[in-house]
N, C-alpha and C. Protein backbone atom coordinates (compact mmCIF):
# COMPACT_ATOMS: atom_id res chain seq x y z
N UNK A 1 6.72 68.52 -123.70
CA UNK A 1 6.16 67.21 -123.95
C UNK A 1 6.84 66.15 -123.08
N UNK A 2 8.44 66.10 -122.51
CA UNK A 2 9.11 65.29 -122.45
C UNK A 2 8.05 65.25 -120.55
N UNK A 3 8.34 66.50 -120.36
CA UNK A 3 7.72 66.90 -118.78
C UNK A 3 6.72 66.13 -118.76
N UNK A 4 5.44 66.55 -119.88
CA UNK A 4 4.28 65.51 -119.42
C UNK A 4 4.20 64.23 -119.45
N UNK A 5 5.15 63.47 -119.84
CA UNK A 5 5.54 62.28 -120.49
C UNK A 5 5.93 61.55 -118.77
N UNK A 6 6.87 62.15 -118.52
CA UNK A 6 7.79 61.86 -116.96
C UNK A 6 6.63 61.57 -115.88
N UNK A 7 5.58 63.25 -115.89
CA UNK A 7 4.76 63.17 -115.30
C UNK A 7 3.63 62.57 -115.23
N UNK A 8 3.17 61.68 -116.08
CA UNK A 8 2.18 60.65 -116.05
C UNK A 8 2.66 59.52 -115.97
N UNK A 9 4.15 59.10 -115.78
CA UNK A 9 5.28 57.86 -115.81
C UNK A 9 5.19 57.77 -114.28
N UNK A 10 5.20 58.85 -113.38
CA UNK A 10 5.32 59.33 -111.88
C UNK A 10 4.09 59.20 -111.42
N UNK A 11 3.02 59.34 -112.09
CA UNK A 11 1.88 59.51 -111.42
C UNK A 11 1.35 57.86 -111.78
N UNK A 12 1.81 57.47 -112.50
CA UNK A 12 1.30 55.76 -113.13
C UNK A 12 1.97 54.76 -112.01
N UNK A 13 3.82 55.49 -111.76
CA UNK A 13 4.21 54.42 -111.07
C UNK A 13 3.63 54.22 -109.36
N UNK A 14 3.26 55.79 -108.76
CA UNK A 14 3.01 56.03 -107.51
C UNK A 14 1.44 55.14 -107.24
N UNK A 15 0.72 55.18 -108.67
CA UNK A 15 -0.38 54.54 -108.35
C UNK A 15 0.12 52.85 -108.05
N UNK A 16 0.73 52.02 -108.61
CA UNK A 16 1.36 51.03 -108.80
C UNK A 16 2.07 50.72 -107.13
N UNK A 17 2.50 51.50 -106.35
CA UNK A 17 3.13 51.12 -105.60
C UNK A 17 1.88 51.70 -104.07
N UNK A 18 0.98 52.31 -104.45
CA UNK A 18 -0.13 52.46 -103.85
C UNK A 18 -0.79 51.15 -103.29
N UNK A 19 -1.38 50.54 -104.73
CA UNK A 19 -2.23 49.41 -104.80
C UNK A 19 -1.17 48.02 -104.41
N UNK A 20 -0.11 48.43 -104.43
CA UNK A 20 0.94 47.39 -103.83
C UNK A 20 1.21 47.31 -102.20
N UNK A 21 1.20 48.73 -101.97
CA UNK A 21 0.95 48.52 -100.46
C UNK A 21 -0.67 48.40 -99.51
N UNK A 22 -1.31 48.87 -100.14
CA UNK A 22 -3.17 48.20 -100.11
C UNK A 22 -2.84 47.01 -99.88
N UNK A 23 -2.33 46.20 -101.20
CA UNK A 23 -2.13 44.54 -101.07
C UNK A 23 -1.90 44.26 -99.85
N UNK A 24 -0.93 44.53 -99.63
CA UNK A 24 0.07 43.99 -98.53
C UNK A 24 -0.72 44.33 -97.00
N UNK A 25 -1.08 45.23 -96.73
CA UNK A 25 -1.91 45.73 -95.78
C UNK A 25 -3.11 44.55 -95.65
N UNK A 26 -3.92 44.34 -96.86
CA UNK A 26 -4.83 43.15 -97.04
C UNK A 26 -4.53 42.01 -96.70
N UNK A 27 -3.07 41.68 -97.23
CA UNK A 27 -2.97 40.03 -97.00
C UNK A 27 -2.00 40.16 -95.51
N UNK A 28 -1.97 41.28 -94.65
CA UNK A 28 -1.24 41.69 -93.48
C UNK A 28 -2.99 41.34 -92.64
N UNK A 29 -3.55 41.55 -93.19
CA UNK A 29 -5.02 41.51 -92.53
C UNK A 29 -5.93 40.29 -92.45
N UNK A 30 -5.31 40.15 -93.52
CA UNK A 30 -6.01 38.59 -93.52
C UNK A 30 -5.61 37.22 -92.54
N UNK A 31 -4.16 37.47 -92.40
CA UNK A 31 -3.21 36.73 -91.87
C UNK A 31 -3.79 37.02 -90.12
N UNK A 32 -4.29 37.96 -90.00
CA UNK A 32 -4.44 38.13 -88.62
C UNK A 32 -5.98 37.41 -88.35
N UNK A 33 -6.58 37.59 -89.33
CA UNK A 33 -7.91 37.00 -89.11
C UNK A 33 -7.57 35.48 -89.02
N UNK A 34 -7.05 34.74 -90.09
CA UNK A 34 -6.96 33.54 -90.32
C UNK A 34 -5.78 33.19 -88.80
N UNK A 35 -5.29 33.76 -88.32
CA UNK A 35 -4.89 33.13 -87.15
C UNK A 35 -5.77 33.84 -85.41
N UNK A 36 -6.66 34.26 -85.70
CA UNK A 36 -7.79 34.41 -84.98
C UNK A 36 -8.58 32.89 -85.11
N UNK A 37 -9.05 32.89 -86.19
CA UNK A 37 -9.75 31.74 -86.45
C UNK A 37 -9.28 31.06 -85.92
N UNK A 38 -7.91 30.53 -85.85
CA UNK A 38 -7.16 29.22 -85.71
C UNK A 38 -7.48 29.55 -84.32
N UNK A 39 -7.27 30.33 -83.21
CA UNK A 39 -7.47 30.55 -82.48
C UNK A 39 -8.53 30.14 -81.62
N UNK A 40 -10.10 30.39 -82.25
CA UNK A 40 -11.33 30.13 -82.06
C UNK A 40 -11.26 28.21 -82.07
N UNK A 41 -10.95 28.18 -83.09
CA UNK A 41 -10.99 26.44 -83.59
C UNK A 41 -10.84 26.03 -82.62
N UNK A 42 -9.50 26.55 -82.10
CA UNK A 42 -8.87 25.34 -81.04
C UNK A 42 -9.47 25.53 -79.67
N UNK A 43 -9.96 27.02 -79.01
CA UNK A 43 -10.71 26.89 -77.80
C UNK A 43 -12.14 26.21 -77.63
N UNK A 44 -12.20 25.95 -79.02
CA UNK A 44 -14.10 25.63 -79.40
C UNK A 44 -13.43 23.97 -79.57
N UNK A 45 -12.38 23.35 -79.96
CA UNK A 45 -12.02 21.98 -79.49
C UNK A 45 -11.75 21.78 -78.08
N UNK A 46 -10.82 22.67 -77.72
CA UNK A 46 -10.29 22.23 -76.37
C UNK A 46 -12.11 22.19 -75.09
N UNK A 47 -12.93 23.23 -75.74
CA UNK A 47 -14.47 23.05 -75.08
C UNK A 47 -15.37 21.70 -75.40
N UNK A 48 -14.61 20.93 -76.53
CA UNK A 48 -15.46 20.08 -76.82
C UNK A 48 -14.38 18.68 -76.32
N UNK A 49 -13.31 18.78 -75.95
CA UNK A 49 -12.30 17.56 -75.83
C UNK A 49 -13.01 16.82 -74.47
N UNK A 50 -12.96 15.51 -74.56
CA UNK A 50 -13.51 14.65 -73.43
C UNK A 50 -12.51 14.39 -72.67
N UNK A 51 -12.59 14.69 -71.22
CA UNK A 51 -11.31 14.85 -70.66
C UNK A 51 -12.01 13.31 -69.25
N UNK A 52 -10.97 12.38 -68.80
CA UNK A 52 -11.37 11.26 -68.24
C UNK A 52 -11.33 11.93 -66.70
N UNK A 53 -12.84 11.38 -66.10
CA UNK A 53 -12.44 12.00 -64.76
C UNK A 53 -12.58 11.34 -63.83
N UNK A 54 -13.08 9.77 -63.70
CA UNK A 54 -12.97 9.03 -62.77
C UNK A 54 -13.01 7.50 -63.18
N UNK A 55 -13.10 6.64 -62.64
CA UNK A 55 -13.85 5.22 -62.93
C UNK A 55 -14.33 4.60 -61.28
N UNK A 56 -15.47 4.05 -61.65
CA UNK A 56 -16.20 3.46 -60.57
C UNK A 56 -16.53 1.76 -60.88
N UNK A 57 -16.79 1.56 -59.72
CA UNK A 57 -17.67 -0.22 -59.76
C UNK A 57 -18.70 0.20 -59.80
N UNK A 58 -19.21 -0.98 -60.32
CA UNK A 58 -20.86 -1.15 -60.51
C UNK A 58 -21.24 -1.05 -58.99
N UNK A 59 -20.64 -1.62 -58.41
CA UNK A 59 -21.81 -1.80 -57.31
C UNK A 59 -21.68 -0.67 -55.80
N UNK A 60 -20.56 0.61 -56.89
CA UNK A 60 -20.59 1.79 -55.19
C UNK A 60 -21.57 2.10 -55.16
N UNK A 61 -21.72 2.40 -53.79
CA UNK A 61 -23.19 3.28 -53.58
C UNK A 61 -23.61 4.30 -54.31
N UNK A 62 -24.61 4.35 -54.66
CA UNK A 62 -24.83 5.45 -55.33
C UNK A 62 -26.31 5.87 -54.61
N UNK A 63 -27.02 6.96 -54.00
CA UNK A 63 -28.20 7.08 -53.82
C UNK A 63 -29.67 6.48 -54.35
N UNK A 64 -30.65 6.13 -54.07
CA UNK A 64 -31.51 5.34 -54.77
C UNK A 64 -32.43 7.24 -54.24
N UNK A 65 -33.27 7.14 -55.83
CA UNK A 65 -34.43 8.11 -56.00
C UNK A 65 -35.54 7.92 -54.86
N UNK A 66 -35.81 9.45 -54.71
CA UNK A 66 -37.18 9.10 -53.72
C UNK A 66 -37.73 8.83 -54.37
N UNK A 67 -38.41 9.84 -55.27
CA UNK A 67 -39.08 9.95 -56.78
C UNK A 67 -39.43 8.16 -57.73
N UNK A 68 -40.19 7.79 -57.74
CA UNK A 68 -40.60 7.06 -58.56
C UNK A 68 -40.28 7.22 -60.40
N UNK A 69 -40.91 8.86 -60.50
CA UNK A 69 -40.17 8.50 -61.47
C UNK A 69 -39.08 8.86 -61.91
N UNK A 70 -37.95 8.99 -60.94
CA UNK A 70 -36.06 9.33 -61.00
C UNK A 70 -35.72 7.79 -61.18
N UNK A 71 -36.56 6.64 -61.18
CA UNK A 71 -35.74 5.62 -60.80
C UNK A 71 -35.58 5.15 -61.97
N UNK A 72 -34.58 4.23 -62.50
CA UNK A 72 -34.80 3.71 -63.68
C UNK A 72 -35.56 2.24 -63.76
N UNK A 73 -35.82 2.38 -65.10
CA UNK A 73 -36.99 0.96 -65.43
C UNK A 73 -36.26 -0.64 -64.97
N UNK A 74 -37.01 -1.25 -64.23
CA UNK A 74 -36.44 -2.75 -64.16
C UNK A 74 -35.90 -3.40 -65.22
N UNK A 75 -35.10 -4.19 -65.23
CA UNK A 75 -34.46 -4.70 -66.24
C UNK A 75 -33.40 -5.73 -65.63
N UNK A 76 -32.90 -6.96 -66.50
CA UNK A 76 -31.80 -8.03 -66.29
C UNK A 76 -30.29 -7.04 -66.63
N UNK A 77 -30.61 -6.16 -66.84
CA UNK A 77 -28.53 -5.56 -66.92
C UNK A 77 -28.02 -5.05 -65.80
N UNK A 78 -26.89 -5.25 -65.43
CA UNK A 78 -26.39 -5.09 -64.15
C UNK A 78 -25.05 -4.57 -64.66
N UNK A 79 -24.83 -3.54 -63.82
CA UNK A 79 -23.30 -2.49 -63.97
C UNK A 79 -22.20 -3.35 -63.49
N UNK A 80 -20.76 -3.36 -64.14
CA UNK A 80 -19.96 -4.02 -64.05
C UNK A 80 -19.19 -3.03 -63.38
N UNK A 81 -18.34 -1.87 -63.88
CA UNK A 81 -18.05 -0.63 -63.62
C UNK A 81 -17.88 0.58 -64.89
N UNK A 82 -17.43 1.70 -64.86
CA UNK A 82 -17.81 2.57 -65.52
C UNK A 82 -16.97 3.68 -65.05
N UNK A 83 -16.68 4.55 -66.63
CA UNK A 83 -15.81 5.81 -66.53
C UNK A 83 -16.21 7.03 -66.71
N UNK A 84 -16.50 7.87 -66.05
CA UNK A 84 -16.94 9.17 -66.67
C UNK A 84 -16.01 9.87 -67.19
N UNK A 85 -16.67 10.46 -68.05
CA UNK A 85 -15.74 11.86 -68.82
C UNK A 85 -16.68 12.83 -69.16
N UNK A 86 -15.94 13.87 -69.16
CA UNK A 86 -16.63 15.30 -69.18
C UNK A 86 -15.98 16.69 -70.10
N UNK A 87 -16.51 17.80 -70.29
CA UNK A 87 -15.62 18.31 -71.20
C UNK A 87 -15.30 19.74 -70.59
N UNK A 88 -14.89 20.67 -70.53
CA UNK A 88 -14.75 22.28 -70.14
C UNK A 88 -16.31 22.88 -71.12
N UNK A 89 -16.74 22.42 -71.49
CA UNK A 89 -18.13 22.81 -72.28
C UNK A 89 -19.48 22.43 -71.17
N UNK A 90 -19.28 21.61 -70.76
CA UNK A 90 -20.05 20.63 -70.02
C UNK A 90 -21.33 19.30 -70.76
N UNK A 91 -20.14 19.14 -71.81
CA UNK A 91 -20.88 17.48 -71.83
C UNK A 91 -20.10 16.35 -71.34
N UNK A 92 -21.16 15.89 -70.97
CA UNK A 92 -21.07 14.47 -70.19
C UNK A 92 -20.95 12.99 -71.11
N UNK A 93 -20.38 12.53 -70.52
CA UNK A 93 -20.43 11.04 -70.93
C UNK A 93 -19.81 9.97 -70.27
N UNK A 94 -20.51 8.73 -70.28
CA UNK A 94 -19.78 7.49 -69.50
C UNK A 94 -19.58 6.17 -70.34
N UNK A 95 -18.45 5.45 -70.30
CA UNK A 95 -18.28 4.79 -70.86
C UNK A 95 -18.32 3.22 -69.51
N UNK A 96 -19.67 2.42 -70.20
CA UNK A 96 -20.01 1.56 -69.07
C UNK A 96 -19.48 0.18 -69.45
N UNK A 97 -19.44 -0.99 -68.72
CA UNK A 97 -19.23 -2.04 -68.72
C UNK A 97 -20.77 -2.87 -68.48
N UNK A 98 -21.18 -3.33 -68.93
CA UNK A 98 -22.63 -3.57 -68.60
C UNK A 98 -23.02 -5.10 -69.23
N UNK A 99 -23.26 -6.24 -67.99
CA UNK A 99 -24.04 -7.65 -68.12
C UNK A 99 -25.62 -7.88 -68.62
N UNK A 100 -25.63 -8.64 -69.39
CA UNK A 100 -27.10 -9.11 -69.34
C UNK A 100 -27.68 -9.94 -68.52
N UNK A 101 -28.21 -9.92 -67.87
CA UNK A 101 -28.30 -11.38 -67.44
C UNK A 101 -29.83 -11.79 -67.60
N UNK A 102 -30.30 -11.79 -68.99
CA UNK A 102 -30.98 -12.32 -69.38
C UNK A 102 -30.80 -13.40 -70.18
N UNK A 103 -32.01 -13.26 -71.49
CA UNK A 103 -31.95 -13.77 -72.78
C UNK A 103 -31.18 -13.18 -73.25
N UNK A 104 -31.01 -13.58 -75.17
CA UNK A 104 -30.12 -12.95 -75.92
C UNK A 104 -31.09 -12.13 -76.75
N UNK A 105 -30.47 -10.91 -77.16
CA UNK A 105 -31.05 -10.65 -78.53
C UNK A 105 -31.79 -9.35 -78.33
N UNK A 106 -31.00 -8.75 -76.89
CA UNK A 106 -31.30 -7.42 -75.89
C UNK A 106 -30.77 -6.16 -75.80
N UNK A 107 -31.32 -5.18 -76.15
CA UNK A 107 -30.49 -4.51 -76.20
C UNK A 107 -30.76 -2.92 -74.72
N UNK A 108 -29.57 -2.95 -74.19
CA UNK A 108 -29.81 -1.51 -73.40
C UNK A 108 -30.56 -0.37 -73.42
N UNK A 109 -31.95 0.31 -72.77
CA UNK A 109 -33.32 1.10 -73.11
C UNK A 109 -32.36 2.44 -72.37
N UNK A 110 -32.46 3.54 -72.62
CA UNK A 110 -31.96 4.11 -72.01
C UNK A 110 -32.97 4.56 -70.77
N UNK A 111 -34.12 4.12 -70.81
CA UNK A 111 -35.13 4.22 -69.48
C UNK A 111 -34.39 3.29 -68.73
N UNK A 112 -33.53 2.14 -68.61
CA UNK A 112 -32.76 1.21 -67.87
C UNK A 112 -32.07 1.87 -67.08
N UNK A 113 -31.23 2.96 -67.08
CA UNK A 113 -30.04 3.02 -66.60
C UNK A 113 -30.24 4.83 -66.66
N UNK A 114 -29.77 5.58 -65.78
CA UNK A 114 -29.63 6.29 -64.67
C UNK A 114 -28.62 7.00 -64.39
N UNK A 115 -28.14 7.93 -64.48
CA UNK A 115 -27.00 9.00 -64.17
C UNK A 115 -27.33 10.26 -62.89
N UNK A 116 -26.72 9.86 -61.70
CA UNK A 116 -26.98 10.95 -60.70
C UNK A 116 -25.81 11.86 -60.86
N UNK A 117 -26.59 13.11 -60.87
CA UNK A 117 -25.77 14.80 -61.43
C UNK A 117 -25.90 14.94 -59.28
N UNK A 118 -24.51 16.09 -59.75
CA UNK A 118 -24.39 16.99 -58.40
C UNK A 118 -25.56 17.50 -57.84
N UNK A 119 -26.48 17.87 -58.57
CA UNK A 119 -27.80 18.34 -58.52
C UNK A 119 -28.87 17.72 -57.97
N UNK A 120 -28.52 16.67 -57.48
CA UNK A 120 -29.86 15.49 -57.09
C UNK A 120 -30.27 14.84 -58.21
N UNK A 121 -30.34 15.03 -58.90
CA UNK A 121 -30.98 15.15 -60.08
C UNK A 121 -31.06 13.34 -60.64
N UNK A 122 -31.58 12.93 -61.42
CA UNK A 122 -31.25 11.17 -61.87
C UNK A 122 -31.49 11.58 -63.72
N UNK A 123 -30.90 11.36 -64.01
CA UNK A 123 -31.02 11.63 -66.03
C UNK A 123 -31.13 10.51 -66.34
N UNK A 124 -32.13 9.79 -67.68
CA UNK A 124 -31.32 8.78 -68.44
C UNK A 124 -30.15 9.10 -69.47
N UNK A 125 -29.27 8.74 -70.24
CA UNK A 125 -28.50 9.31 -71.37
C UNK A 125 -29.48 9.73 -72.43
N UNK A 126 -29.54 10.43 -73.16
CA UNK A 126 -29.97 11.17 -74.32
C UNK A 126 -29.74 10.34 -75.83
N UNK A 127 -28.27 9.47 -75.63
CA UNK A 127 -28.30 8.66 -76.91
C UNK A 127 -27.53 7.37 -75.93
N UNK A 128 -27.26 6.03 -76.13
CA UNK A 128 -26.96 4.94 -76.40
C UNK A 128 -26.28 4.05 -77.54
N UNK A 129 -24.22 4.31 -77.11
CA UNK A 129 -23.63 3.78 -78.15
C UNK A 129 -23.72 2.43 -78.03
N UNK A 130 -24.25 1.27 -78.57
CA UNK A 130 -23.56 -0.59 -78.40
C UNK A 130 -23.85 -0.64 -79.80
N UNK A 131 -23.00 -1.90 -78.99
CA UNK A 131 -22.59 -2.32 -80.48
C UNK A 131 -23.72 -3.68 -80.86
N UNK A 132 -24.43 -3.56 -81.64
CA UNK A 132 -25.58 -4.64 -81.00
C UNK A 132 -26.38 -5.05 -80.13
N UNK A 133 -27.12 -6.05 -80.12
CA UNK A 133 -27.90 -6.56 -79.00
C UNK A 133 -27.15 -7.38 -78.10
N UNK A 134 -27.49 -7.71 -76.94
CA UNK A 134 -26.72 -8.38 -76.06
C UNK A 134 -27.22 -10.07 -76.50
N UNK A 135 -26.11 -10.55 -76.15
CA UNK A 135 -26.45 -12.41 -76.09
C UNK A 135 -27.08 -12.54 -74.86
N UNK A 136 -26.98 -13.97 -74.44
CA UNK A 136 -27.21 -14.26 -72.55
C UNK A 136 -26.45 -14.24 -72.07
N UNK A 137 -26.40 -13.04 -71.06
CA UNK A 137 -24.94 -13.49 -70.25
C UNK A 137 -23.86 -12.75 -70.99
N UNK A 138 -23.57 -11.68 -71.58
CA UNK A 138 -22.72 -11.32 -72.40
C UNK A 138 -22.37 -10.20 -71.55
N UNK A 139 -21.35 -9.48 -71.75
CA UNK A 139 -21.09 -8.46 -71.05
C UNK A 139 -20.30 -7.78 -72.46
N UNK A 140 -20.86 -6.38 -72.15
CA UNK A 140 -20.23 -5.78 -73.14
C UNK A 140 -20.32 -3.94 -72.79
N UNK A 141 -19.09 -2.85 -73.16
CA UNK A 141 -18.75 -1.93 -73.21
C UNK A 141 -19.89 -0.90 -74.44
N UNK A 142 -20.85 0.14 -73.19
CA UNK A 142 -21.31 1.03 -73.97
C UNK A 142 -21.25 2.12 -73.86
N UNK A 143 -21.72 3.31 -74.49
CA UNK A 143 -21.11 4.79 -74.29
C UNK A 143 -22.44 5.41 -74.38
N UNK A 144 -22.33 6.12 -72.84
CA UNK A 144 -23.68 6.85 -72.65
C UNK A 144 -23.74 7.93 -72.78
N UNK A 145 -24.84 9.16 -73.72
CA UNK A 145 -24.01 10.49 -73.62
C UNK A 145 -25.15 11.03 -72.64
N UNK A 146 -25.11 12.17 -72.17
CA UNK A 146 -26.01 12.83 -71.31
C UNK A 146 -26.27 14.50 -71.70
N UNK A 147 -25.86 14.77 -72.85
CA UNK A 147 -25.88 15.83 -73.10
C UNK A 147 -24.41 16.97 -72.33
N UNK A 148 -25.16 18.36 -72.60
CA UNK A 148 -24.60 19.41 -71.55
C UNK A 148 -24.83 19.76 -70.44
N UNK A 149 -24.51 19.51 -69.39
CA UNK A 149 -24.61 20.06 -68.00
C UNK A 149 -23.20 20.64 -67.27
N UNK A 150 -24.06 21.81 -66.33
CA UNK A 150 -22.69 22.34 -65.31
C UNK A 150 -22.83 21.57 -64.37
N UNK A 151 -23.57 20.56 -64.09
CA UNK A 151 -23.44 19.42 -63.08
C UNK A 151 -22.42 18.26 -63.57
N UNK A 152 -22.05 17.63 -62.60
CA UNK A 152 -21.24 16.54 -62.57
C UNK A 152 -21.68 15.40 -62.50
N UNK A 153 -21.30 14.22 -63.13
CA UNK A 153 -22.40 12.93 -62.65
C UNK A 153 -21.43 12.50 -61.72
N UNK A 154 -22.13 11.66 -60.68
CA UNK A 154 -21.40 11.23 -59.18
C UNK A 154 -21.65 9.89 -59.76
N UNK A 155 -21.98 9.30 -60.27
CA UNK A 155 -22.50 7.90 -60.38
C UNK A 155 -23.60 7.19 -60.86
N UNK A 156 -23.81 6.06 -61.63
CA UNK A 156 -25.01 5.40 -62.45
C UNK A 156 -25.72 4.15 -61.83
N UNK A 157 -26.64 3.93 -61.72
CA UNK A 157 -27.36 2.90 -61.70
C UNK A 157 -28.41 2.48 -62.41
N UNK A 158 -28.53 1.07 -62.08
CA UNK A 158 -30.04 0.30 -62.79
C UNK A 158 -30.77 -0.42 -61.87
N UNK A 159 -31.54 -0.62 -62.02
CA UNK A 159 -32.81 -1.63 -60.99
C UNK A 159 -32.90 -2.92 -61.53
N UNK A 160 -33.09 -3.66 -60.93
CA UNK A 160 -32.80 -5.23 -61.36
C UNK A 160 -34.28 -6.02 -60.72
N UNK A 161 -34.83 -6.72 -61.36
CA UNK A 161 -35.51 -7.29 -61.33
C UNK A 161 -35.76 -8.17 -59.82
């Protein structure tokens, strides 16, 4: 009796130290995933980080469109100067300095204004950050995005009345 007693004490504890090393194996496994992840996070930030890659004047040359419709729409806003930034993902964005020189109460069309890619190419931005409408004569800082491209923007313009 004492034998079978021992022997189900042996066979109870081996299970016990079984499911103890399972554990450990598990949370040995988990630990590797969860710093995978961390891993992912940060190359999927460092793909999305806006990295600064130039600043220009309003008024460098920039190519004018053959294309009629590459050009952007007439309008009173005129480029002051402007920064591009870009990401290892390939989105684009510029952060502009931009006059009215109209009326008040105006706000930037993104048919106005114009982004030439490495590509030939002329984009408007896709969204338009300001902060409001323009006064007369106001000058004020906006953020143009352009989406994703493996092109580069060389430079922006607008057409002026």
């Amino acid at each position: 009796m004492l034998a079978r007693t021992l022997c189900s004490l042996l066979i109870l504890l081996s299970s016990f130290s079984s499911v103890a090393a399972l554990n450990d194996k598990k949370q040995y496994l988990n630990n590797i995933e969860d710093s995978l992840q961390g891993i992912q996070e940060s190359q999927q930030k460092t793909q999305d980080s806006m990295h600064y890659v130039r600043t220009m004047d309003g008024s460098q040359y920039v190519p004018e469109p053959k294309s009629r419709n590459d050009k952007p729409a007439y309008s009173y806003f005129s480029l002051e100067s402007y920064d591009i930034y870009s990401s290892q993902g390939g989105k684009r964005m510029v952060q502009a300095t931009i006059t009215n020189n109209s009326g008040g109460g105006v706000s930037l069309k993104p048919s106005q204004i114009k982004a030439y890619f490495g590509n030939d190419q002329y984009v408007s931005p896709s969204r338009i950050e300001q902060d409001g409408s323009f006064a007369q004569g106001e000058t004020k800082s906006v953020i143009l995005y352009f989406g994703e491209t493996s092109e580069s923007i060389l430079g922006l313009l607008t057409r002026s009345y």
